[in-house]
C-alpha atoms as a PDB file:
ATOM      1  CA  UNK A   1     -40.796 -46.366-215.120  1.00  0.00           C
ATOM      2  CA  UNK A   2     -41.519 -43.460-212.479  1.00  0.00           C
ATOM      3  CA  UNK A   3     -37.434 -41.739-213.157  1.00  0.00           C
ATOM      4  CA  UNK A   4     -38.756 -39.710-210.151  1.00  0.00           C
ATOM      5  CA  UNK A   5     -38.805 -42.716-207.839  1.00  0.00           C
ATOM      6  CA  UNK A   6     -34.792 -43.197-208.383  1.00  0.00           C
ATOM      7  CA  UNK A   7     -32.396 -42.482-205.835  1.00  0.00           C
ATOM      8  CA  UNK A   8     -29.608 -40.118-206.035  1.00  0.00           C
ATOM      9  CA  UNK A   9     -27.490 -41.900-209.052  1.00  0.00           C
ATOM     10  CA  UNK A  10     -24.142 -41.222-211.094  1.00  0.00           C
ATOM     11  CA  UNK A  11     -22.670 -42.483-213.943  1.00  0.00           C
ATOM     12  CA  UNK A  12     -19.338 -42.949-213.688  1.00  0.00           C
ATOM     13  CA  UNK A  13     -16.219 -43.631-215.740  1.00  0.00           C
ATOM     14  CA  UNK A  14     -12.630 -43.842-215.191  1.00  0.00           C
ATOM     15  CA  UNK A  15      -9.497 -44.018-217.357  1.00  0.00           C
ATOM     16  CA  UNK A  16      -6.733 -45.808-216.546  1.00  0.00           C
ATOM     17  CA  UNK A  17      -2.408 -45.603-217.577  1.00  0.00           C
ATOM     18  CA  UNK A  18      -2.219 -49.497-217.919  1.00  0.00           C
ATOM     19  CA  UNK A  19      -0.451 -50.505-214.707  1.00  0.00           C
ATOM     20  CA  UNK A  20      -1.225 -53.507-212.742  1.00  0.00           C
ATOM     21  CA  UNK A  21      -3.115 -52.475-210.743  1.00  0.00           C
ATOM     22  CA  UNK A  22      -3.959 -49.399-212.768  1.00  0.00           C
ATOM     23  CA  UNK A  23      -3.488 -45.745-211.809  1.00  0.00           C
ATOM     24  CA  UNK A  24      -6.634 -42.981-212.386  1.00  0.00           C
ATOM     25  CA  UNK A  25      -5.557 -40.827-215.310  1.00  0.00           C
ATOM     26  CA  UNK A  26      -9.452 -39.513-215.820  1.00  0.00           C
ATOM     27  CA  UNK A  27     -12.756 -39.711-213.755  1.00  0.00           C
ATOM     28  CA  UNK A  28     -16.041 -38.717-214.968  1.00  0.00           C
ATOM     29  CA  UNK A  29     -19.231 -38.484-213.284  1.00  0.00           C
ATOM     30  CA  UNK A  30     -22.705 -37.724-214.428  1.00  0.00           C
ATOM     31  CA  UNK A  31     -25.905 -37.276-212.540  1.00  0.00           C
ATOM     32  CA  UNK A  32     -29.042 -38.499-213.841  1.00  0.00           C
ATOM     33  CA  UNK A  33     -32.062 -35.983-212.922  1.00  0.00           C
ATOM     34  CA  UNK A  34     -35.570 -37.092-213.387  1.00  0.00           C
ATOM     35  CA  UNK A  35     -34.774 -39.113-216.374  1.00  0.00           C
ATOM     36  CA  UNK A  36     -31.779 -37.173-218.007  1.00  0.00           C
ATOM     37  CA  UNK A  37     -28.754 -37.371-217.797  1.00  0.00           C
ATOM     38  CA  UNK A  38     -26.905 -33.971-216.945  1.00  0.00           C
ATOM     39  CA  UNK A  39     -23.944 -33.155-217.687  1.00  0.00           C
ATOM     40  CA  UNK A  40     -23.338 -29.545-217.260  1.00  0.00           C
ATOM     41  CA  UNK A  41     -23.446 -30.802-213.734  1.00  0.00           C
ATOM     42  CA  UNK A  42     -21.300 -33.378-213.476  1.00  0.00           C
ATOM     43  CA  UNK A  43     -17.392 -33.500-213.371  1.00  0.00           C
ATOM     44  CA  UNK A  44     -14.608 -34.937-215.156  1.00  0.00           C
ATOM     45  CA  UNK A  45     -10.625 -34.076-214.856  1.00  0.00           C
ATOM     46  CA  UNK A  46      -7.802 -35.525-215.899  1.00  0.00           C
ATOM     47  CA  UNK A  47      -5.424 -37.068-213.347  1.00  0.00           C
ATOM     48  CA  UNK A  48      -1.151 -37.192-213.396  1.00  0.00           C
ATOM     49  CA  UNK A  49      -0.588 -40.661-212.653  1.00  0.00           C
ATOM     50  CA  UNK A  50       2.636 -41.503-210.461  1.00  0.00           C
ATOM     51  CA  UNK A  51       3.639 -44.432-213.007  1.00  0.00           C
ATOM     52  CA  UNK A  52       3.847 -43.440-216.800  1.00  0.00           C
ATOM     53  CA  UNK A  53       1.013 -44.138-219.311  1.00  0.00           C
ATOM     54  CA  UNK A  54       1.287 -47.472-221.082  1.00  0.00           C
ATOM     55  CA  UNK A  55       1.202 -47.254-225.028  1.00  0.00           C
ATOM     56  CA  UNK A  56      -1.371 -49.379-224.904  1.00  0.00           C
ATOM     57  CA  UNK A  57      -3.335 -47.672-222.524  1.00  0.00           C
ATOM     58  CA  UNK A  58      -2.738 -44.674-224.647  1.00  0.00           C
ATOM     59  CA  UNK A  59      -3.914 -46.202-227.975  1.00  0.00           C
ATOM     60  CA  UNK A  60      -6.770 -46.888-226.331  1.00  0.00           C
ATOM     61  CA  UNK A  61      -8.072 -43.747-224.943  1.00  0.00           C
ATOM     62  CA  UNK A  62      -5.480 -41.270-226.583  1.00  0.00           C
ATOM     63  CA  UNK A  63      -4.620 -39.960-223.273  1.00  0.00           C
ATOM     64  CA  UNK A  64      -0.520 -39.507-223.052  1.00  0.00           C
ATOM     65  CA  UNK A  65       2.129 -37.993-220.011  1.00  0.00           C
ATOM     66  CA  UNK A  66       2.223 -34.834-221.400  1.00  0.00           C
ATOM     67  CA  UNK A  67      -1.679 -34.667-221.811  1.00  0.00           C
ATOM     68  CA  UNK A  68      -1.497 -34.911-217.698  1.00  0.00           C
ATOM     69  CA  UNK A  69       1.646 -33.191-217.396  1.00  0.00           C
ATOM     70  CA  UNK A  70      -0.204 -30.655-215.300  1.00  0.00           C
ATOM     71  CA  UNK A  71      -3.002 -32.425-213.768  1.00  0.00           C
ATOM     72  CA  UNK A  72      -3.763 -32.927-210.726  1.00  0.00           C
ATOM     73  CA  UNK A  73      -2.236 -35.579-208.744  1.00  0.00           C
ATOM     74  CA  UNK A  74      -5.210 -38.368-207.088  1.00  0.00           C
ATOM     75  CA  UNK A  75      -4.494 -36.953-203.458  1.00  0.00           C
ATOM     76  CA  UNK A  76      -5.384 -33.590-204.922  1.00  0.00           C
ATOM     77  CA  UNK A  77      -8.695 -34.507-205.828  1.00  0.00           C
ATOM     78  CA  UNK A  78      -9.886 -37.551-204.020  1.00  0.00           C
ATOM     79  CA  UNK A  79     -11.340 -35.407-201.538  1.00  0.00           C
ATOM     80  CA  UNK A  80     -14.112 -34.030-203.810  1.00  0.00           C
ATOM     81  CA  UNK A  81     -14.300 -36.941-205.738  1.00  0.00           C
ATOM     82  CA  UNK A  82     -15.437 -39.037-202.579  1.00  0.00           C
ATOM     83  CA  UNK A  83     -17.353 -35.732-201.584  1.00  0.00           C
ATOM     84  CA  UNK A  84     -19.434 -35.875-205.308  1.00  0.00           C
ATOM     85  CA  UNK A  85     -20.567 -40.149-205.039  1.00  0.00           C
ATOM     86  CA  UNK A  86     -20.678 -39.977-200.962  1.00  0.00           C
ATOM     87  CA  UNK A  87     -24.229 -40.871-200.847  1.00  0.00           C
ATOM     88  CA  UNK A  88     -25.189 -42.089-204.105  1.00  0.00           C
ATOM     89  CA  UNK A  89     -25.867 -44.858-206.233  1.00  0.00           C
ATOM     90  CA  UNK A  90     -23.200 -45.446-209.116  1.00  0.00           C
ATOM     91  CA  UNK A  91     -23.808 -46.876-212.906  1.00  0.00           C
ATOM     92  CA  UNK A  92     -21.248 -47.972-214.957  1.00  0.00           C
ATOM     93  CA  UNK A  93     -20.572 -50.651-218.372  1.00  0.00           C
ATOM     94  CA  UNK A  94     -19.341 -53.451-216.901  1.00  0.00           C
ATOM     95  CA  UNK A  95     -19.580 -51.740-212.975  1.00  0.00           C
ATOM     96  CA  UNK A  96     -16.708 -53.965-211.123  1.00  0.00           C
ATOM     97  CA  UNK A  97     -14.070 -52.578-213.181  1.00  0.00           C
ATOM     98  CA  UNK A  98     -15.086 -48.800-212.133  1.00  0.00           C
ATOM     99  CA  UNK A  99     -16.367 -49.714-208.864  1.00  0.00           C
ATOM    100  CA  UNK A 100     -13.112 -51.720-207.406  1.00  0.00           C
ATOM    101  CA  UNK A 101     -10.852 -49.300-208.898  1.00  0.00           C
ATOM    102  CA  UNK A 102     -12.742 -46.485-207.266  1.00  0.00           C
ATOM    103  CA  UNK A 103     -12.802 -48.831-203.895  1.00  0.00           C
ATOM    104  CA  UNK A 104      -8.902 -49.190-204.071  1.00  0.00           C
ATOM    105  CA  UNK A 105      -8.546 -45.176-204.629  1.00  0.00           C
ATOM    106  CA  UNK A 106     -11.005 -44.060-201.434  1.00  0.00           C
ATOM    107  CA  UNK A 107     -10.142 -46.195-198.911  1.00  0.00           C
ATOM    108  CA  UNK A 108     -13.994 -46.454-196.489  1.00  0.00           C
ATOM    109  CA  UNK A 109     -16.151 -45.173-199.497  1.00  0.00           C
ATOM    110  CA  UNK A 110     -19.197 -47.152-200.532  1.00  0.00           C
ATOM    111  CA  UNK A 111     -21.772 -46.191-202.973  1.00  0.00           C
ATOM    112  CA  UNK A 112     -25.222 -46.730-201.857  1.00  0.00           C
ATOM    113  CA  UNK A 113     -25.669 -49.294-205.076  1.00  0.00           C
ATOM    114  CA  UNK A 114     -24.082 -50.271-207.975  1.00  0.00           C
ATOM    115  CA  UNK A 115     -26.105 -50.666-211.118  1.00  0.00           C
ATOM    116  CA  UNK A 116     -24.454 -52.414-214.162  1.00  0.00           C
ATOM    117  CA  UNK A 117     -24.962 -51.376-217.037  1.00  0.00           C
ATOM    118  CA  UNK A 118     -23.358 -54.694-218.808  1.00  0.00           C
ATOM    119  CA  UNK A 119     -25.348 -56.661-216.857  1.00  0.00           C
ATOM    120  CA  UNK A 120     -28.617 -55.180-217.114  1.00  0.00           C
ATOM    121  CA  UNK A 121     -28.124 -55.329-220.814  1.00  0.00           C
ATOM    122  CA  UNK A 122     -27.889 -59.261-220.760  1.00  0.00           C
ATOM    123  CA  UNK A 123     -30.995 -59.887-218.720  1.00  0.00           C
ATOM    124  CA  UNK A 124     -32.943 -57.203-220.894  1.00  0.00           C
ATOM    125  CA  UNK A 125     -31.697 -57.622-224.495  1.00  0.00           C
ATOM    126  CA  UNK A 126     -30.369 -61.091-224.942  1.00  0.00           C
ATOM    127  CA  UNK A 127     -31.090 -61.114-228.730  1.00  0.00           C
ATOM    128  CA  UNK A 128     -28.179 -58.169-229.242  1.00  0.00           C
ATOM    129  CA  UNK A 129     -25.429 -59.061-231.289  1.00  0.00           C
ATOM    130  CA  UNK A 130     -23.023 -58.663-228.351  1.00  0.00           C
ATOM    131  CA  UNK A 131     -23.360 -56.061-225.080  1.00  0.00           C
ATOM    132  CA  UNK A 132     -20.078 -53.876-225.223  1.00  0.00           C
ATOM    133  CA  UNK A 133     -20.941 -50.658-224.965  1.00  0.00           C
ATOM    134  CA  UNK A 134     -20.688 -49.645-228.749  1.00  0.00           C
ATOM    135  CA  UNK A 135     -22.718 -52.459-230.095  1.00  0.00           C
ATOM    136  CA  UNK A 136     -25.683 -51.745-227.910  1.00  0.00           C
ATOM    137  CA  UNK A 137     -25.650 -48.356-228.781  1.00  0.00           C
ATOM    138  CA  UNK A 138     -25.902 -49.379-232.165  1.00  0.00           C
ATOM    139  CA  UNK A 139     -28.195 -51.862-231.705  1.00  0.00           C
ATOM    140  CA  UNK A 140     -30.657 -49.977-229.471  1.00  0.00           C
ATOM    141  CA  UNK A 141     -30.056 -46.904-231.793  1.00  0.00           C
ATOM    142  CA  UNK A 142     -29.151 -44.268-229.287  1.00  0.00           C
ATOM    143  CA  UNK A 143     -27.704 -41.423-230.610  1.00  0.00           C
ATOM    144  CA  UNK A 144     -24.241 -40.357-229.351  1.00  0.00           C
ATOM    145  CA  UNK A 145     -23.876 -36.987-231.645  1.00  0.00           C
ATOM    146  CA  UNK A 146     -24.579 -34.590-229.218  1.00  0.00           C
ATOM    147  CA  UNK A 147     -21.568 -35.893-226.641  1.00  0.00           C
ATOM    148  CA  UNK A 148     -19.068 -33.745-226.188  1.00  0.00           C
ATOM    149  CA  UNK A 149     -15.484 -35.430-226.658  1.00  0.00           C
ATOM    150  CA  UNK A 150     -14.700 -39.444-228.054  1.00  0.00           C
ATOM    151  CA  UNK A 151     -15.212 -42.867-227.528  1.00  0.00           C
ATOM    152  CA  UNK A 152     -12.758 -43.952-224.339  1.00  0.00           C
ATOM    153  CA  UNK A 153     -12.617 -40.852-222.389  1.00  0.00           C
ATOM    154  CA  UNK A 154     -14.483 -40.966-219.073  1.00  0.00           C
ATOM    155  CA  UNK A 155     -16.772 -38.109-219.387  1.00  0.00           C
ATOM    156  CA  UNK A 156     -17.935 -39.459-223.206  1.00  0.00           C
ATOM    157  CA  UNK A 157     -18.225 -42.887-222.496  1.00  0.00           C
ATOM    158  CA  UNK A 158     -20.149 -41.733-218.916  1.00  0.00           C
ATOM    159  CA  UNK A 159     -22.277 -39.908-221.105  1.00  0.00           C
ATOM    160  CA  UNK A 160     -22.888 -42.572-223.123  1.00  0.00           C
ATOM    161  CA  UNK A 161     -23.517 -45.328-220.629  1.00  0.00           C
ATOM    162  CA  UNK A 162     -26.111 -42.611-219.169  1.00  0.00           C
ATOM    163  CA  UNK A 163     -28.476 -42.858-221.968  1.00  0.00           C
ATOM    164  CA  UNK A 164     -27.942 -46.410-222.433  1.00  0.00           C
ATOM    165  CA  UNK A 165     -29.041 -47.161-218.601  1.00  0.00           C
ATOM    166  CA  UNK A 166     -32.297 -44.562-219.669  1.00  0.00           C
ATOM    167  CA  UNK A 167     -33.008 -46.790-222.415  1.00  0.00           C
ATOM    168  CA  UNK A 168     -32.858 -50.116-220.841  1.00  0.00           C
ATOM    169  CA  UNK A 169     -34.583 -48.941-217.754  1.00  0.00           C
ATOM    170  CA  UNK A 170     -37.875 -47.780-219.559  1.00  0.00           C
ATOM    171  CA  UNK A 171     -38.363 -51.575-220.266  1.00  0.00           C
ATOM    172  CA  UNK A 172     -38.762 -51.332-216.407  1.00  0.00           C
ATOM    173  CA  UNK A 173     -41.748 -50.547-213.962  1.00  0.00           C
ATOM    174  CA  UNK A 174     -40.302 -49.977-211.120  1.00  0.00           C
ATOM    175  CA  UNK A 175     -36.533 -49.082-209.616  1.00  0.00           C
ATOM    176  CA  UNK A 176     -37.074 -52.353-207.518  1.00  0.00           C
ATOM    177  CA  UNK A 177     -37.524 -54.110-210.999  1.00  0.00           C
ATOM    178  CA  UNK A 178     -34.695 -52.555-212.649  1.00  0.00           C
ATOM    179  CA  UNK A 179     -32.405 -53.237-209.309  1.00  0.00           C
ATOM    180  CA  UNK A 180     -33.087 -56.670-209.261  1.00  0.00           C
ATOM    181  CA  UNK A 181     -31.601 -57.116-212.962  1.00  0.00           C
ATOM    182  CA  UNK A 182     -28.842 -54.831-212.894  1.00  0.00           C
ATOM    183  CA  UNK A 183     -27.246 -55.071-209.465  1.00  0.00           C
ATOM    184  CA  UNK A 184     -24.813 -57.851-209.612  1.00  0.00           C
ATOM    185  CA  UNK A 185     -24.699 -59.887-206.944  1.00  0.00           C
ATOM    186  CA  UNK A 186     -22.495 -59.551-203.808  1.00  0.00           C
ATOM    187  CA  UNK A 187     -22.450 -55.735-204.916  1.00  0.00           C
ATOM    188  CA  UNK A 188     -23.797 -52.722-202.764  1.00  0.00           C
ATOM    189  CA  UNK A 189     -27.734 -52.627-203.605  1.00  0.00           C
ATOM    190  CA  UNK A 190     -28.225 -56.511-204.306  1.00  0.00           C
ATOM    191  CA  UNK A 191     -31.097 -58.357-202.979  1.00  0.00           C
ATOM    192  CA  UNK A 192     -28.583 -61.301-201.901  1.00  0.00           C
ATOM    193  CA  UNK A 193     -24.589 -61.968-201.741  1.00  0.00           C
ATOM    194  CA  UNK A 194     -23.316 -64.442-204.065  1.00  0.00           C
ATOM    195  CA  UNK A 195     -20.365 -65.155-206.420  1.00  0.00           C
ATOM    196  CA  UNK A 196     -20.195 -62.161-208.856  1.00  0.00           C
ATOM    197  CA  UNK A 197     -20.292 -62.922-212.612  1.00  0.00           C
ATOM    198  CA  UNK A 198     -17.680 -63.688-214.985  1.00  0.00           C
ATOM    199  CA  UNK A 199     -16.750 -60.369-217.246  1.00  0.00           C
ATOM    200  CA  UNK A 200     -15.441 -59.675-220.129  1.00  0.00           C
ATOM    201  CA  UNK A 201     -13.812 -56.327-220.290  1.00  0.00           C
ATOM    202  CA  UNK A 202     -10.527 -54.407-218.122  1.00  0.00           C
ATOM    203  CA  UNK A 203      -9.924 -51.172-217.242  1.00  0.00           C
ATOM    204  CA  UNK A 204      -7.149 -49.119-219.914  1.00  0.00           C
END
């Protein structure tokens, strides 16, 4: 794989307080450059929500009202949000949970492509145990020591998802390759509309 051939891509994450549909508490974003990801110059802030954090919600990512007490609020930040993916292809672990709530928060955006990281995992290791996020990380042995922060908050698990997409795309040859098995379909970037797949996971 030729990293150099990629287009402008970011890894994304985003936190949610629980609510149907859910409220931004935290985005993350992550550029990959020439193979690596890079954090330093991505961002990642936390977000007041206008609807209270769910316990569960909190469990999950440890995130709680008074953690975003004085956050931002989304209007706030949207602008430079929209201003940092205008332009670019997205990745995410299981994309359509990211990529709808991002869609329902910036009304008019659309990435250039959305690569799934979920998906792309099926097609390339169907003998893994399972494809959640942790167990491929396990099972592909990718070390996560040197993130910054924990499991469930948007710029770790970006980070994360970052080197998983590396790893999985140096089975690749070219970006047209890796496209073709980790664009799902009907999604910015696919070859061809169809019926998006079933998934398995929902946004905290």
């Amino acid at each position: 794989m030729d990293f150099g051939t990629w287009p402008p891509l970011l890894v994304v994450d985003v936190e949610g307080n629980g609510a149907t549909p859910p409220d931004l508490v935290e985005v993350a974003t992550i550029p990959i450059d020439a193979g690596r990801p890079v954090p330093q110059s991505g961002n990642s802030t936390l977000i007041r929500p206008p609807r209270p954090i769910s316990r569960f919600a909190t469990r999950i990512h440890h995130i709680t009202d008074q953690d975003v007490n004085d956050a931002p609020d989304w209007e706030s930040i949207a602008p430079a949000v929209q201003a940092d993916l205008d332009g670019a292809w997205i990745a995410a672990h299981n994309a359509h949970v990211d990529y709808n709530v991002l869609r329902r928060h910036l009304p008019g955006w659309q990435p250039a492509g959305v690569i799934d990281t979920l998906r792309l995992a099926r097609a390339t290791l169907p003998d893994a145990p399972g494809h959640s996020l942790d167990v491929l990380l396990a099972y592909t042995a990718i070390s996560v020591t040197g993130i910054s922060g924990q499991r469930h908050r948007a710029g770790f698990d970006a980070h994360a998802t970052a080197l998983l997409l590396l790893d999985l795309a140096g089975r690749y040859s070219t970006w047209e390759a890796l496209t073709a098995a980790a664009v799902p379909p009907g999604m910015p970037g696919a070859a061809a509309p169809a019926t998006p797949d079933h998934e398995e996971q929902t946004l905290w």
